[in-house]
PDB file of N, CA and C in Angstrom:
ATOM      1  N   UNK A   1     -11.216   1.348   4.282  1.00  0.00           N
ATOM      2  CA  UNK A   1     -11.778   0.082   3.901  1.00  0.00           C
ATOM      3  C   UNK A   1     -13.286   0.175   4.024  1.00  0.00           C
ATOM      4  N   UNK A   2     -13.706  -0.163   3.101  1.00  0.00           N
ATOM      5  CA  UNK A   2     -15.301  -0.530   3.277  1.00  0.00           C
ATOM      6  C   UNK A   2     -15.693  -1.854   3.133  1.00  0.00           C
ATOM      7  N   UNK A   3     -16.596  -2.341   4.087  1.00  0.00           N
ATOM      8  CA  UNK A   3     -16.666  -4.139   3.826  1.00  0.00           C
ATOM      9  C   UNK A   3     -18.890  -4.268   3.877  1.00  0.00           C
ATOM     10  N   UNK A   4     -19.010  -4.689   3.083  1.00  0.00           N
ATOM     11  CA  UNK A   4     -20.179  -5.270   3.408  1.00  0.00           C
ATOM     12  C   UNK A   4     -20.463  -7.177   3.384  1.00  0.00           C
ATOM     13  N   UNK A   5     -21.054  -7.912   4.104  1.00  0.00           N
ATOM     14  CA  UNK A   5     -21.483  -9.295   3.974  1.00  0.00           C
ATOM     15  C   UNK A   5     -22.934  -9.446   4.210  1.00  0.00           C
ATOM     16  N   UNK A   6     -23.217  -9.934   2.838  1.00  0.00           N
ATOM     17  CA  UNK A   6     -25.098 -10.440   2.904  1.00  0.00           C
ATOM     18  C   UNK A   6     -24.787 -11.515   2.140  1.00  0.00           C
ATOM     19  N   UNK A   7     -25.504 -12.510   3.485  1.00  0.00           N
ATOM     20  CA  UNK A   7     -25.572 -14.471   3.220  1.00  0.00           C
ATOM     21  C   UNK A   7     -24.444 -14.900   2.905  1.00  0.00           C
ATOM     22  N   UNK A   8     -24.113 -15.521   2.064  1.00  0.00           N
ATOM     23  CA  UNK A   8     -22.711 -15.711   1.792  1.00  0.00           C
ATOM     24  C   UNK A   8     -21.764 -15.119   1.439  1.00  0.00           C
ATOM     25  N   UNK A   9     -22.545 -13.829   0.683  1.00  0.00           N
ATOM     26  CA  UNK A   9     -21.229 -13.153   0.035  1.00  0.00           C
ATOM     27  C   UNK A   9     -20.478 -11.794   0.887  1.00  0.00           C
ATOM     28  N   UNK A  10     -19.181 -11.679   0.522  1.00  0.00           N
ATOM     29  CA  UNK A  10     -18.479 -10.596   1.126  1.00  0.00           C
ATOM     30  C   UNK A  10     -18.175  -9.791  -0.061  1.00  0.00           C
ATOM     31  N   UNK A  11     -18.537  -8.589   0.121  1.00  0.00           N
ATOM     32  CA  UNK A  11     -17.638  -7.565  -0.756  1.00  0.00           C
ATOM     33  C   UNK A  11     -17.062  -6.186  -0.311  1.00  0.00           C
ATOM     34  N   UNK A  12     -16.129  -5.778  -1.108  1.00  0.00           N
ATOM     35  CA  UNK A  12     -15.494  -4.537  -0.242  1.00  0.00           C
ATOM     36  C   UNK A  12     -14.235  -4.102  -1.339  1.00  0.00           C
ATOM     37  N   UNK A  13     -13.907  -2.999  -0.127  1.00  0.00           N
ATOM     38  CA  UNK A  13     -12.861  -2.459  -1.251  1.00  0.00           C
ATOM     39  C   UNK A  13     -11.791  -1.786  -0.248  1.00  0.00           C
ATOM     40  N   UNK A  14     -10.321  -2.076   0.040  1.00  0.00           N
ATOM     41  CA  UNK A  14      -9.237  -1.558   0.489  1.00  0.00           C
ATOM     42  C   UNK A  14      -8.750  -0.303  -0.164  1.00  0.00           C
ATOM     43  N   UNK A  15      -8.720   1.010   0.296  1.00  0.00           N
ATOM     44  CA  UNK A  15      -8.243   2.128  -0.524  1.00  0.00           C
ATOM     45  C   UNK A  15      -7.252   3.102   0.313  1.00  0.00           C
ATOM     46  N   UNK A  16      -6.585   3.721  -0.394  1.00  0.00           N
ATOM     47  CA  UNK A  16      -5.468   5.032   0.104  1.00  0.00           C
ATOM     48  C   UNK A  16      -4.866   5.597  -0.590  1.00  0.00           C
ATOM     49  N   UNK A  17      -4.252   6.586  -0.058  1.00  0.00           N
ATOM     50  CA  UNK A  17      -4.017   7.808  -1.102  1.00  0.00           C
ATOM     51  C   UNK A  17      -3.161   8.563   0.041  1.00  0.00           C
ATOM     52  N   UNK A  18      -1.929   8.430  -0.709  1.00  0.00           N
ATOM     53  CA  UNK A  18      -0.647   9.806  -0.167  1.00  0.00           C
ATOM     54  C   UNK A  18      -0.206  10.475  -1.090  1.00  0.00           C
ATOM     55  N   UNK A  19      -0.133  11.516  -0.344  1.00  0.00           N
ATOM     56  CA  UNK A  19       1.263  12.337  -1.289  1.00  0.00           C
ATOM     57  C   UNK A  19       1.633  13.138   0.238  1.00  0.00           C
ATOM     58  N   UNK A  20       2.864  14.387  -0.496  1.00  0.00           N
ATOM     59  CA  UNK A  20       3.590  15.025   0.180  1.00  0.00           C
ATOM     60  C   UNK A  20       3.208  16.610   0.180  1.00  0.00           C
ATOM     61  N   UNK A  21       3.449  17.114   0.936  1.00  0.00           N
ATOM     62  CA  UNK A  21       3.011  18.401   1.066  1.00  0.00           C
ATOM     63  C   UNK A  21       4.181  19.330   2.184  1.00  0.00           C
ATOM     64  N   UNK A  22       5.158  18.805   2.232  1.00  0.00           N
ATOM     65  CA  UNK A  22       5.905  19.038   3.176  1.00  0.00           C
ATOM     66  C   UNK A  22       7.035  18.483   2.662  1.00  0.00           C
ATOM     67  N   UNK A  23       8.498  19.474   3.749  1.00  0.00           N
ATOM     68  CA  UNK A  23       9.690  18.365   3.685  1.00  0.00           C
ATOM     69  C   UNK A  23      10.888  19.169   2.733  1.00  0.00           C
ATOM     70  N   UNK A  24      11.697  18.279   2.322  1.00  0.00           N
ATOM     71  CA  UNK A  24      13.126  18.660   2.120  1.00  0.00           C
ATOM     72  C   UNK A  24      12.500  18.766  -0.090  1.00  0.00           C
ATOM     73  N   UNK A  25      13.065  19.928  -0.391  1.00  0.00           N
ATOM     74  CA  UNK A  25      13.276  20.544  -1.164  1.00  0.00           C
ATOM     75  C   UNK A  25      13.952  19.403  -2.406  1.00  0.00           C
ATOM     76  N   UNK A  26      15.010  18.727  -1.729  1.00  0.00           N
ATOM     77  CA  UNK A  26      15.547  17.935  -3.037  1.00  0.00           C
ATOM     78  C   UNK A  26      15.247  16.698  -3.015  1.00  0.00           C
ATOM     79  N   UNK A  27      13.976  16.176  -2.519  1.00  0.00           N
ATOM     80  CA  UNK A  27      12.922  14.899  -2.329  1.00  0.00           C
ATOM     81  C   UNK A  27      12.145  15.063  -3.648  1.00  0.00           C
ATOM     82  N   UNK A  28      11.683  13.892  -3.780  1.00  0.00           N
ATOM     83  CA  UNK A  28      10.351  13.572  -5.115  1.00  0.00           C
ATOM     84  C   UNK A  28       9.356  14.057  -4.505  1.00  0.00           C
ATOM     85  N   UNK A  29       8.412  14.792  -4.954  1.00  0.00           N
ATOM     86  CA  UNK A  29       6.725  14.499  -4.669  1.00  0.00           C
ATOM     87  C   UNK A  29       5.943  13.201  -4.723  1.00  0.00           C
ATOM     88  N   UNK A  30       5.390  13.161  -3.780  1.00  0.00           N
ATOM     89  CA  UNK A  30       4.888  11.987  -3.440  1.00  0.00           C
ATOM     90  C   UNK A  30       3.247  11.985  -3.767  1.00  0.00           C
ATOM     91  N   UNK A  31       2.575  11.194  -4.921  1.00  0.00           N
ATOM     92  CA  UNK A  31       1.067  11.624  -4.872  1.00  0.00           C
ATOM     93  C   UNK A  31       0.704  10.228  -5.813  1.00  0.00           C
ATOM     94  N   UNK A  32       0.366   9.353  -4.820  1.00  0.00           N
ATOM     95  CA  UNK A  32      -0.240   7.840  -5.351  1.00  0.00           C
ATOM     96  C   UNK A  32      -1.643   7.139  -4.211  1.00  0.00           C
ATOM     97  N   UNK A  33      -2.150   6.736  -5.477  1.00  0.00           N
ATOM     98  CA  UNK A  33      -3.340   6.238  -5.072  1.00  0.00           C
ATOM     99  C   UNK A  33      -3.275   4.672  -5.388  1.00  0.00           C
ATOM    100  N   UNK A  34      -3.855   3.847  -4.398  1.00  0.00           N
ATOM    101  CA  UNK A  34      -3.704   1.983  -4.067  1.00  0.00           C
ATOM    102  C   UNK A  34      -5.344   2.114  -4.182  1.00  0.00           C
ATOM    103  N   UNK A  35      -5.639   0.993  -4.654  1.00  0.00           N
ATOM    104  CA  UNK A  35      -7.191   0.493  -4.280  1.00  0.00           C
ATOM    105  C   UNK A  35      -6.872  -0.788  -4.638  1.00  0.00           C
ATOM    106  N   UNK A  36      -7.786  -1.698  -3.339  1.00  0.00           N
ATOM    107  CA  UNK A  36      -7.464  -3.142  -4.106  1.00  0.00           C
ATOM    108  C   UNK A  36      -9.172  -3.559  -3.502  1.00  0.00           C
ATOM    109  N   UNK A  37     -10.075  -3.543  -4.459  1.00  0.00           N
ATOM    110  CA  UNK A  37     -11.357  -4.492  -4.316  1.00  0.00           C
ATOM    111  C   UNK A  37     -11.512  -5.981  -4.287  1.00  0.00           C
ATOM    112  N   UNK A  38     -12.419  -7.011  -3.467  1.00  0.00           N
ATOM    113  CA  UNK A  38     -12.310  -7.894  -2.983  1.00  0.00           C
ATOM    114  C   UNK A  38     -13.978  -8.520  -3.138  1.00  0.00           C
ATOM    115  N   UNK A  39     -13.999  -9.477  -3.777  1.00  0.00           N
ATOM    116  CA  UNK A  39     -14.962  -9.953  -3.622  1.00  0.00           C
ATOM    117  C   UNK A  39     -15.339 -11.742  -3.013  1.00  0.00           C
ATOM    118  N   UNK A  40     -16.081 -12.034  -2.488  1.00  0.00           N
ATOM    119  CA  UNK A  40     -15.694 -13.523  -1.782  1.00  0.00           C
ATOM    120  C   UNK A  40     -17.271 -14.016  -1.531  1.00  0.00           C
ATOM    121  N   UNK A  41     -17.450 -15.929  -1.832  1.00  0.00           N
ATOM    122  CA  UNK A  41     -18.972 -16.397  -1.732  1.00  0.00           C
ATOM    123  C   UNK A  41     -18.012 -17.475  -1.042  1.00  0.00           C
ATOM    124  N   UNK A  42     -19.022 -17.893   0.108  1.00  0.00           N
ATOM    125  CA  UNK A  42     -18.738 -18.826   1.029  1.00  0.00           C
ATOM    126  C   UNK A  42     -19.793 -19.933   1.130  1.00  0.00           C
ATOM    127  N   UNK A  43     -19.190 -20.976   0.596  1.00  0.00           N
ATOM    128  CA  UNK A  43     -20.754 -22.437   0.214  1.00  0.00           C
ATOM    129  C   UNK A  43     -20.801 -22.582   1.782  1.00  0.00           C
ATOM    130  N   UNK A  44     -22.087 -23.608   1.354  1.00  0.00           N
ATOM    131  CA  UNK A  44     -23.113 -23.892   2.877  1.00  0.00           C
ATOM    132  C   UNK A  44     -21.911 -25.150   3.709  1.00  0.00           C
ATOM    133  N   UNK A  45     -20.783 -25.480   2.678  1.00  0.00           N
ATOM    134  CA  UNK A  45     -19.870 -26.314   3.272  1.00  0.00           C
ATOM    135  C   UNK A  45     -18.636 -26.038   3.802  1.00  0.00           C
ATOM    136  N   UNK A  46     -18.769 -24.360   3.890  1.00  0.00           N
ATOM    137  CA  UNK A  46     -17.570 -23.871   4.257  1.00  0.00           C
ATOM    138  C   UNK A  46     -16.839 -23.732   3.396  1.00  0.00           C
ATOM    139  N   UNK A  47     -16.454 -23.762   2.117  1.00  0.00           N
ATOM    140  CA  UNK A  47     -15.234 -23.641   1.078  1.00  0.00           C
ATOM    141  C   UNK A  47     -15.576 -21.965   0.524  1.00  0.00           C
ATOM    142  N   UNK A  48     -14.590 -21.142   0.613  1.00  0.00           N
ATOM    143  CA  UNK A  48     -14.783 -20.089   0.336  1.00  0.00           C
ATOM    144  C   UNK A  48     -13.782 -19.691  -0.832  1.00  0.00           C
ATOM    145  N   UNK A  49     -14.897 -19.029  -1.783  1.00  0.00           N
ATOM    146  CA  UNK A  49     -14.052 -18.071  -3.195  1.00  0.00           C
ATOM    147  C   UNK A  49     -13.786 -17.263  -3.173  1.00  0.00           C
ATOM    148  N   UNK A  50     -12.705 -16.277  -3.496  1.00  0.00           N
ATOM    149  CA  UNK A  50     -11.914 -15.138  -3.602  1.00  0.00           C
ATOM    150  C   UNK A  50     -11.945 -14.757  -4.867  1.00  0.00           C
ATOM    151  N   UNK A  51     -12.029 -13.430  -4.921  1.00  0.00           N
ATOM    152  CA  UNK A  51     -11.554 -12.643  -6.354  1.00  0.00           C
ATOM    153  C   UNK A  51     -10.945 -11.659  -5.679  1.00  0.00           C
ATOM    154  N   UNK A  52     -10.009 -11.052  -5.963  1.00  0.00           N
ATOM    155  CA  UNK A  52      -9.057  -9.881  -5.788  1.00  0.00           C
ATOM    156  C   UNK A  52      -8.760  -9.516  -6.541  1.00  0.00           C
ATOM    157  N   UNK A  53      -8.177  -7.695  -6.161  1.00  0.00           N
ATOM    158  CA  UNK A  53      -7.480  -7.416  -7.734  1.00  0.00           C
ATOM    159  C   UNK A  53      -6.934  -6.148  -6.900  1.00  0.00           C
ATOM    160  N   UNK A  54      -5.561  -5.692  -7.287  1.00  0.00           N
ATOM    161  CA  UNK A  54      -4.979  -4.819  -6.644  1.00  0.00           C
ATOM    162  C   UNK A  54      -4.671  -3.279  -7.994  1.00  0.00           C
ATOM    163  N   UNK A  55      -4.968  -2.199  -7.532  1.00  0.00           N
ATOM    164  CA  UNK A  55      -4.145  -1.283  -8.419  1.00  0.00           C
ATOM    165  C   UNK A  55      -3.417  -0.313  -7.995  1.00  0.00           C
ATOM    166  N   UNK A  56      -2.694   0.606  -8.607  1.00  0.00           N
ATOM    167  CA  UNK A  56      -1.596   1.862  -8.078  1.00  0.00           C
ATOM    168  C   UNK A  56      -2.047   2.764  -9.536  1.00  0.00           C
ATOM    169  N   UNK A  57      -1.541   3.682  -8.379  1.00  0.00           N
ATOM    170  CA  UNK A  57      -1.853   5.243  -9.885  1.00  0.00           C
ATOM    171  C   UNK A  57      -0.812   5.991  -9.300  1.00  0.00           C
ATOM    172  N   UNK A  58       0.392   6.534  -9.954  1.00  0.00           N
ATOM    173  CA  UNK A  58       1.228   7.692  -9.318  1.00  0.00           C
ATOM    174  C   UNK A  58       0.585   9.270  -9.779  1.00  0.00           C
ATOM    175  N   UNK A  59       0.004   9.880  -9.503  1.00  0.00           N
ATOM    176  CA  UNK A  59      -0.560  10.897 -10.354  1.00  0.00           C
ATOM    177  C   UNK A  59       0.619  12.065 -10.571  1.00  0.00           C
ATOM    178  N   UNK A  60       2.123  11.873 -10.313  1.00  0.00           N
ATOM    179  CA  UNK A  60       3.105  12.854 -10.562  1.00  0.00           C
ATOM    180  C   UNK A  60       3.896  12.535 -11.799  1.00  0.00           C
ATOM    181  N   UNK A  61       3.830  11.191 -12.148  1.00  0.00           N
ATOM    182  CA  UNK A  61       4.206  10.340 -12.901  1.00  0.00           C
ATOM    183  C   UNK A  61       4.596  11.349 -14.613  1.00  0.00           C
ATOM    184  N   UNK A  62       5.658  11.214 -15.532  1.00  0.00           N
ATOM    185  CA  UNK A  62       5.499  11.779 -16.383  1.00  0.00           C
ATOM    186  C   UNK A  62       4.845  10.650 -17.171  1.00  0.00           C
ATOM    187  N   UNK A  63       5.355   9.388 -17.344  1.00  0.00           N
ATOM    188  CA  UNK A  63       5.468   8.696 -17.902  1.00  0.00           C
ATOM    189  C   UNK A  63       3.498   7.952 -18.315  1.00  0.00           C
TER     190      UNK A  63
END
């Protein structure tokens, strides 16, 4: 995770990444990447905005 906040605003970005490298022979390979970035402004009255957005990548994927 990386997060920065200057004045009102927050921004950042949630990330990870597995796969397999190990293990039982008649298992799937495992090799996916998540990122979900976040952005957020917080008024001088306290009411705070959100933007989110989530993604996935399987990189073994045929399809």
């Amino acid at each position: 995770m990386a997060l920065r906040q200057s004045g009102p605003w927050t921004y950042g970005a949630l990330a990870n990444h597995i796969w397999s490298f190990a293990g039982e022979d008649d298992r799937s390979d495992v090799n996916s990447t998540f990122l979900q970035p976040f952005l957020s402004y917080t008024t001088p009255s306290a009411w705070t905005f959100t933007l989110n957005s989530e993604a996935t990548y399987d990189w073994t994927s045929d399809e």
